[in-house]
Protein backbone atom coordinates (compact mmCIF):
# COMPACT_ATOMS: atom_id res chain seq x y z
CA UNK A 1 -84.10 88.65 63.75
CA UNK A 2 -83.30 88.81 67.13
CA UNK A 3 -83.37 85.16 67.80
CA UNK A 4 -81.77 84.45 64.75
CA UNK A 5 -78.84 86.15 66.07
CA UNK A 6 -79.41 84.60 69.76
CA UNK A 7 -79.43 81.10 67.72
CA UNK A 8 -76.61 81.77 65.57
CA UNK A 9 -74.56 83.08 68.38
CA UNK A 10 -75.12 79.96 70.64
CA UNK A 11 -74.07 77.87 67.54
CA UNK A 12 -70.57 79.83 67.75
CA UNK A 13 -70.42 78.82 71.24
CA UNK A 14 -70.67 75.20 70.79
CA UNK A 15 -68.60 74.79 67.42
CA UNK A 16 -65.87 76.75 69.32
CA UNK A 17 -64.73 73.95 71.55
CA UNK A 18 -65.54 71.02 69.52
CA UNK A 19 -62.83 72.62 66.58
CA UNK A 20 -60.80 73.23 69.88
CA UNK A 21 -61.28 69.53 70.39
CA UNK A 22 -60.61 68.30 67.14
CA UNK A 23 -57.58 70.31 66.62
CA UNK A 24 -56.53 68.59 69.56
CA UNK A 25 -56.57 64.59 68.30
CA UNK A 26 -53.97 63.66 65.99
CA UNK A 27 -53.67 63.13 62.43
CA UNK A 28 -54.30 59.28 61.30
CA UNK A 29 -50.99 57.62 59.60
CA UNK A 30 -53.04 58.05 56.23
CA UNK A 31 -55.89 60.36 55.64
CA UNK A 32 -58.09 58.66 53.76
CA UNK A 33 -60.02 61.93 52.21
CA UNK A 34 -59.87 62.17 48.48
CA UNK A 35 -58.02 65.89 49.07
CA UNK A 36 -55.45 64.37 51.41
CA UNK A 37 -54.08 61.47 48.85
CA UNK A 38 -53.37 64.19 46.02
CA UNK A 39 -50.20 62.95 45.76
CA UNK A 40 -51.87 59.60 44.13
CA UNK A 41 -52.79 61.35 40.83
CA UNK A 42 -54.87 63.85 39.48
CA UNK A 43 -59.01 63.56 39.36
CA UNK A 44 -59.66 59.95 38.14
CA UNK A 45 -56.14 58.17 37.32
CA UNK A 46 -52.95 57.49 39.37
CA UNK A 47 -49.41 57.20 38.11
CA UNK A 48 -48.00 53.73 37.14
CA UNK A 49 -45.98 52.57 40.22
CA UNK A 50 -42.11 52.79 39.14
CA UNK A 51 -40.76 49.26 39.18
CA UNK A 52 -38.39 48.48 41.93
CA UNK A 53 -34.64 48.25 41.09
CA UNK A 54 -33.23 45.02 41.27
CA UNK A 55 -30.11 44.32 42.68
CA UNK A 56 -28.10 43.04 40.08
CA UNK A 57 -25.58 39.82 40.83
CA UNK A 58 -21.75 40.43 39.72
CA UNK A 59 -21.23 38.20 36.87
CA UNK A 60 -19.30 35.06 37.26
CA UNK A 61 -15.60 35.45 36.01
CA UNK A 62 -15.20 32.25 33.83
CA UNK A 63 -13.37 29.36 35.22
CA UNK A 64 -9.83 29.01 33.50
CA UNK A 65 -9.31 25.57 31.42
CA UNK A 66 -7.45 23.19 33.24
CA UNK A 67 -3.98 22.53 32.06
CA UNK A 68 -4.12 19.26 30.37
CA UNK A 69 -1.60 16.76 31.91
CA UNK A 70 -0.17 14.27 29.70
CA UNK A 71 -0.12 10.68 30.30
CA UNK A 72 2.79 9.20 32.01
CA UNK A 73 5.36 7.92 29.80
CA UNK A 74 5.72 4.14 29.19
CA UNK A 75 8.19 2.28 30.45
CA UNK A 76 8.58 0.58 27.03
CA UNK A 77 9.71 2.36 23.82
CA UNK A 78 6.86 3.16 21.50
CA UNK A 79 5.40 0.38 18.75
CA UNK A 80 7.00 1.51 15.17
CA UNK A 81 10.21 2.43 13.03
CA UNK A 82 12.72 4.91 14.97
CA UNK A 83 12.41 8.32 14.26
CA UNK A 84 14.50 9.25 10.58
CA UNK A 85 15.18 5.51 10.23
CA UNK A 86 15.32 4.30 6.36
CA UNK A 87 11.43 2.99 7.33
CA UNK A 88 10.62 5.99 9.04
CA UNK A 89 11.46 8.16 6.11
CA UNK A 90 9.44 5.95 3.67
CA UNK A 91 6.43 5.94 6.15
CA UNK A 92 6.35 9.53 6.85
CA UNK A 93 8.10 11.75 4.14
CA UNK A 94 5.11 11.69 1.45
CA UNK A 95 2.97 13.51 4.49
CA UNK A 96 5.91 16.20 4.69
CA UNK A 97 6.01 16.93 1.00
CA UNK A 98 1.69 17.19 0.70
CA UNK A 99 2.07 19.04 3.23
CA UNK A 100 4.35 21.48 1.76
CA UNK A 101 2.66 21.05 -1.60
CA UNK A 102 -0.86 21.99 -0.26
CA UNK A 103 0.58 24.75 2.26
CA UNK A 104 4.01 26.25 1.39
CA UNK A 105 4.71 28.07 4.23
CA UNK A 106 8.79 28.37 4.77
CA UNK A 107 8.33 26.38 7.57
CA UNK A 108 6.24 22.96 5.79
CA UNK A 109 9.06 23.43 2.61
CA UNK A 110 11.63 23.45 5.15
CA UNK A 111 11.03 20.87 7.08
CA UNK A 112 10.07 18.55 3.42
CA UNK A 113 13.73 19.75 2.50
CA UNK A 114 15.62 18.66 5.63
CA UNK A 115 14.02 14.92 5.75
CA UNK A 116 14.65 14.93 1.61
CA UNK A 117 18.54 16.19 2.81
CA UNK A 118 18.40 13.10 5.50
CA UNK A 119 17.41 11.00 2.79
CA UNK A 120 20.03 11.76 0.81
CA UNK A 121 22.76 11.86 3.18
CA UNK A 122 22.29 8.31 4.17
CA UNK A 123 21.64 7.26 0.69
CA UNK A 124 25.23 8.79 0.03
CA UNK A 125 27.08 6.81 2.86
CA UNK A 126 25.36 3.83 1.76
CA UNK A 127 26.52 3.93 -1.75
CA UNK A 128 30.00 4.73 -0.28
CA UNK A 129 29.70 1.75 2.22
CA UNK A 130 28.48 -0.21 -1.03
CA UNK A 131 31.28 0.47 -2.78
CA UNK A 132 33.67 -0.53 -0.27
CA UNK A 133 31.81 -3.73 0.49
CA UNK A 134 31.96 -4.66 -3.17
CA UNK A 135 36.12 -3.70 -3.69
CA UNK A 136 37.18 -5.89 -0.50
CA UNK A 137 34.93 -9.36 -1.76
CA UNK A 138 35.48 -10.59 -5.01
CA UNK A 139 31.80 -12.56 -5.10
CA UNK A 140 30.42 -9.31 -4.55
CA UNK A 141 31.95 -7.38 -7.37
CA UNK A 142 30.16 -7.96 -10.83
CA UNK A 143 33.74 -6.79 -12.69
CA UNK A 144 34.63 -10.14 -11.17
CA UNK A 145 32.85 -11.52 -13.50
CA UNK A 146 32.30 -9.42 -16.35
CA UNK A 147 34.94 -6.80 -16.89
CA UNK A 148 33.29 -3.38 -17.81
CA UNK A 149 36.05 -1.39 -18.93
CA UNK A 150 35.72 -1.25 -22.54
CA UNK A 151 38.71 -3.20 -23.70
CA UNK A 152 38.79 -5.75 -21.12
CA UNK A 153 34.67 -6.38 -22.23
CA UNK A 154 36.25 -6.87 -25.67
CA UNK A 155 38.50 -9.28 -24.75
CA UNK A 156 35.99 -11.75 -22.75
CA UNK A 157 33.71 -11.35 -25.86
CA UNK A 158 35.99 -12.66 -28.08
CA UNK A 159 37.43 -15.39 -26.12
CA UNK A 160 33.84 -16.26 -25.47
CA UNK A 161 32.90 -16.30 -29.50
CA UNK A 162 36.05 -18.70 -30.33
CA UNK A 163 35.30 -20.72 -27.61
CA UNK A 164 31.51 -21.17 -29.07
CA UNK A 165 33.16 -21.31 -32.66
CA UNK A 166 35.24 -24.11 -31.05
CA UNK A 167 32.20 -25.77 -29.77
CA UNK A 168 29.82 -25.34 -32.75
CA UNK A 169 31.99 -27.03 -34.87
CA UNK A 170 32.20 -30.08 -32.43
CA UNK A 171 28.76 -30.73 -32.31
CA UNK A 172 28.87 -30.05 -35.92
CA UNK A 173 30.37 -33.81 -36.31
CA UNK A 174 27.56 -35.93 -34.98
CA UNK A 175 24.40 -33.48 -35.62
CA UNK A 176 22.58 -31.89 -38.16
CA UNK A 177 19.76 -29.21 -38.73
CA UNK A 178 16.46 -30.14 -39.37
CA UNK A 179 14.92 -27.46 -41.60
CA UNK A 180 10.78 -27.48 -42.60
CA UNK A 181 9.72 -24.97 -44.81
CA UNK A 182 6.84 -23.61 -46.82
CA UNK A 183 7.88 -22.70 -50.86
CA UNK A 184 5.30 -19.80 -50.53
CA UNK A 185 7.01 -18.54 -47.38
CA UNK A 186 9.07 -15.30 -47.37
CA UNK A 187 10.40 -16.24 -43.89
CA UNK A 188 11.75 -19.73 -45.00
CA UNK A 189 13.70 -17.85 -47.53
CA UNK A 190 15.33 -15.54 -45.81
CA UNK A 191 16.08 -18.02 -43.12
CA UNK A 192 18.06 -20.84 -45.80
CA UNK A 193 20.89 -18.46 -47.02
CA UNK A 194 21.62 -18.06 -43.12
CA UNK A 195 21.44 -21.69 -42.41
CA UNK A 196 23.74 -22.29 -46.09
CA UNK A 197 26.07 -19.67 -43.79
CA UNK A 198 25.96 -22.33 -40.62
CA UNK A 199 26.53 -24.59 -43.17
CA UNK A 200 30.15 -23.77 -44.24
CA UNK A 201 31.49 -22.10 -42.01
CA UNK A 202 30.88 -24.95 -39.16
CA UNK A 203 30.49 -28.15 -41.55
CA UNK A 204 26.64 -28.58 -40.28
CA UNK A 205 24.36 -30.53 -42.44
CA UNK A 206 21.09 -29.16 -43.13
CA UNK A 207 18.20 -31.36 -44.15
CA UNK A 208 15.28 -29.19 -46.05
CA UNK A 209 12.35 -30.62 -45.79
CA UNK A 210 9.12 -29.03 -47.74
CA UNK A 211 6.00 -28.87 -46.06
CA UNK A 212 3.75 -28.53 -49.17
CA UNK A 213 6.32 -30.39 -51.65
CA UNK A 214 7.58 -27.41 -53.85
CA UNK A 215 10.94 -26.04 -53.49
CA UNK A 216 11.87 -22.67 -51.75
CA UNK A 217 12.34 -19.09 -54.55
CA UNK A 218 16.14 -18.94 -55.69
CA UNK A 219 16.70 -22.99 -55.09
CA UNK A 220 19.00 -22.17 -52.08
CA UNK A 221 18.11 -25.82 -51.56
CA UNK A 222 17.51 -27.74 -54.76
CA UNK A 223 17.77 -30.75 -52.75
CA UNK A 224 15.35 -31.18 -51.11
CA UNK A 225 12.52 -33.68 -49.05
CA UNK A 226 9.05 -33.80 -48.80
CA UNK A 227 7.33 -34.01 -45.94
CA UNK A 228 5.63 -37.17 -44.96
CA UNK A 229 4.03 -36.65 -41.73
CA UNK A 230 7.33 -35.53 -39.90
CA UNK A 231 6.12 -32.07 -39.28
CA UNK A 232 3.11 -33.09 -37.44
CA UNK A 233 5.04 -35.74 -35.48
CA UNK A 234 7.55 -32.99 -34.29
CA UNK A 235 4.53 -30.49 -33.77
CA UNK A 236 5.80 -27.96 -36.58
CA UNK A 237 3.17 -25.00 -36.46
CA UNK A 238 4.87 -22.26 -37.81
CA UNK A 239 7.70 -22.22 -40.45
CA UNK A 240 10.69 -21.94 -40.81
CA UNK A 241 10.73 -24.61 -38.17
CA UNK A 242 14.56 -25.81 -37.17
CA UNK A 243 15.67 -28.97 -34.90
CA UNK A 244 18.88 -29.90 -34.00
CA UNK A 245 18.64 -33.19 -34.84
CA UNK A 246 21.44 -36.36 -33.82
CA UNK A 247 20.85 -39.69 -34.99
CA UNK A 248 19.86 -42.10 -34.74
CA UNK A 249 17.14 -40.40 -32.25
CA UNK A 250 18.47 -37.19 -30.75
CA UNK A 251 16.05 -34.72 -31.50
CA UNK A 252 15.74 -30.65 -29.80
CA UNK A 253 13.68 -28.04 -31.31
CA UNK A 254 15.68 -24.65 -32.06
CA UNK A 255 13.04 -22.80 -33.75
CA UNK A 256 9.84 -22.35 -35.17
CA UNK A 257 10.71 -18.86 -36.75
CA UNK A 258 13.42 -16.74 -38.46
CA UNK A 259 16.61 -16.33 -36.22
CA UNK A 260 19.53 -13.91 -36.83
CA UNK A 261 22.88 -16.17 -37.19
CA UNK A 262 23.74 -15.46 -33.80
CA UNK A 263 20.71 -16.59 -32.53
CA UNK A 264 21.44 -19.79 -34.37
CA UNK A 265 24.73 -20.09 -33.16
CA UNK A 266 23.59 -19.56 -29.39
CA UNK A 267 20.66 -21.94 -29.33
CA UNK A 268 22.55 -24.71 -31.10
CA UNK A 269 25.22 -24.40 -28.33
CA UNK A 270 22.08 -24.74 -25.44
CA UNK A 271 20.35 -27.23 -27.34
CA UNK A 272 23.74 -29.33 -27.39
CA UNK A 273 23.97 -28.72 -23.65
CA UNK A 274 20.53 -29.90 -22.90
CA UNK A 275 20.96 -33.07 -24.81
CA UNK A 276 24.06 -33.68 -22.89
CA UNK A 277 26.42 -33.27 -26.18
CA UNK A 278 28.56 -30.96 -24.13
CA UNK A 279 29.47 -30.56 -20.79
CA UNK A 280 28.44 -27.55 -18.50
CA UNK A 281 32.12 -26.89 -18.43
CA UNK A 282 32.23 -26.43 -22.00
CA UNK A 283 29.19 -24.03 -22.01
CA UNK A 284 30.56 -22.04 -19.43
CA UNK A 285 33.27 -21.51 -21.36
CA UNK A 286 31.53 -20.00 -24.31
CA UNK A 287 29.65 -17.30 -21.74
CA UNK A 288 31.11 -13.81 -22.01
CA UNK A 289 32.30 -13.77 -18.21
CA UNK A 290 35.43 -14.11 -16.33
CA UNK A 291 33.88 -16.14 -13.62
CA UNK A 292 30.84 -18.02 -13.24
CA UNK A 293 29.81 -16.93 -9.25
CA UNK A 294 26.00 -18.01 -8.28
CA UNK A 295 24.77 -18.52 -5.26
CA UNK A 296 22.31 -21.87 -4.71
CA UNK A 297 20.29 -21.71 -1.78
CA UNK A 298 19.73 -24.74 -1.65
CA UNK A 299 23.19 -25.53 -0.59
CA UNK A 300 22.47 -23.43 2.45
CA UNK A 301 21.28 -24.88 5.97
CA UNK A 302 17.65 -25.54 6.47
CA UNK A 303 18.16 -23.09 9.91
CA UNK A 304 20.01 -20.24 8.76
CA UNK A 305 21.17 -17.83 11.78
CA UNK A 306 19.34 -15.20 13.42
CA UNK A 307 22.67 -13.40 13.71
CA UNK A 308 23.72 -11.01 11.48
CA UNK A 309 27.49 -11.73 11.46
CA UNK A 310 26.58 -15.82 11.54
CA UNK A 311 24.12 -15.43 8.31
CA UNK A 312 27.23 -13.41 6.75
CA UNK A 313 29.80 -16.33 7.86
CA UNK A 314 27.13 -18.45 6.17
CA UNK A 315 26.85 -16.53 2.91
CA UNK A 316 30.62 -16.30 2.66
CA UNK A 317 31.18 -19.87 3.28
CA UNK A 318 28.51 -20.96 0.51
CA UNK A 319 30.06 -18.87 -1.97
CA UNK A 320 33.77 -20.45 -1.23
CA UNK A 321 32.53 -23.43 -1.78
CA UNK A 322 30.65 -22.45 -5.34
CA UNK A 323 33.49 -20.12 -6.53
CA UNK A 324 34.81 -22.04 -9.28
CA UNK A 325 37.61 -19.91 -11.82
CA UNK A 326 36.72 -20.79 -15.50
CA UNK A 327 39.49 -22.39 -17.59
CA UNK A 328 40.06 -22.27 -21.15
């Protein structure tokens, strides 16, 4: 027991200084004893590491758009019709009004309205310039020659119809009417009491001639001829087919169906002129106008002006020369 405690004592006395000695070295950076890295986790896991914070970058303010800069101007004026021109208008103003049909905004109507005022304003000085034009050159007024007041229209019409009455009954003399008919045609006999009409009052002779050789209902022309080929030689197609017919061989076709007497009297007075039975003179004459003004072209020069006043001084001239005043 004794050396027990000897032996226990002189391990005390050596322990002593080595803790003494131990207490004396320092403590590594790390320990590296289980006990020592408690702060790692608990028994057998460790915490997830907590993920760094990035630095986040300031985001990038966003460029502002460049002002566009327009392209220099030309130093010609632009291709097309100036702006509220006449063209311009007819170009353009059917956008306006879609537009103002498909979005009515007061604005779109608005603007429609002003180019349809613009339009209308210049259509308004134009019929005023027109009018002034017209009063200051006889060729250009139509009342030169055709009145239109109501009386004055009167008057030309009836100097016109006794001047054809005049002429009707001159060609009357030396020509006669050719008339082909058909007895079972209601046309022929309307037509023959109308041509009995041109008849009497005018001193025309009228030659019937039937087609299939039987006279017309009502024997408005007992007296008649049969046809012997003549229709097919003139080229008769349709009936009641009339000529104007001076002999010995002067032959024009009037009709080949029923005219009005007015239509007879008018295309026996062109059918004279066109066989040269009366003069243009005399046809002018039965016209219902004051003055016969045309214009021929082809009296013009083969280069006409560029100029605006020159082609006018043109025009003028031509119709000088042309302007004829009708005579009675």
């Amino acid at each position: 027991m004794a050396a027990s405690d000897g032996t226990i004592v002189s391990m005390r006395i050596l322990l002593l200084p080595l803790l003494t000695l131990l207490l004396m070295l320092p403590l590594p950076s790390q320990a590296s004893g289980f006990y020592f890295r408690e702060e790692e986790g608990w028994f057998w896991y460790e915490r997830e590491p907590e993920p760094e914070l990035t630095r986040e970058e300031p985001p990038v303010p966003p460029q502002p758009p460049t002002a566009h800069t327009p392209a220099p101007l030309a130093e010609t004026a632009p291709e097309g019709p100036k702006p509220l021109s006449a063209q311009w208008i007819r170009e353009h103003i059917g956008e306006y009004r879609d537009a103002a049909i498909d979005e009515p905004t007061p604005q779109n109507v608005a603007l429609y309205l002003y180019l349809q005022r613009v339009a209308l304003d210049k259509s308004s000085r134009f019929a005023a310039a027109t009018q002034r034009a017209v009063q200051l050159d006889p060729f250009l007024d139509e009342i030169t020659r055709r009145p239109t007041a109501t009386f004055a229209a009167n008057l030309t019409n009836r100097q016109a119809g006794d001047n054809r009455e005049a002429v009707l009954r001159r060609v009357a003399k030396t020509a006669g009417v050719l008339f082909f008919f058909r007895s079972d045609c209601p046309y022929c006999e309307a037509q023959a009491p109308l041509l009995k009409l041109l008849e009497s009052r005018y001193g025309f002779s009228v030659l019937p001639v039937s087609i299939d050789g039987s006279p017309l209902p009502g024997s408005t022309f007992p007296d008649f001829r049969q046809d012997r080929g003549q229709a097919q030689a003139l080229g008769v197609v349709s009936t009641p087919a009339l000529f104007l017919a001076r002999p010995p061989d002067g032959m024009v076709p009037l009709s080949q169906g029923l005219l009005s007497l007015a239509q007879l009297q008018e295309r026996v007075v062109v059918a004279a002129l066109e066989a040269g039975w009366i003069s243009e003179g005399e046809f002018a004459r039965t016209r219902p106008v004051t003055a016969d003004l045309m214009l021929d072209p082809a009296r013009l020069p083969a280069a006409l002006p560029d100029d605006p006043e020159a082609l006018l001084s043109a025009l003028r001239a031509l119709t000088r020369t042309e302007a004829v005043p009708t005579a009675d």
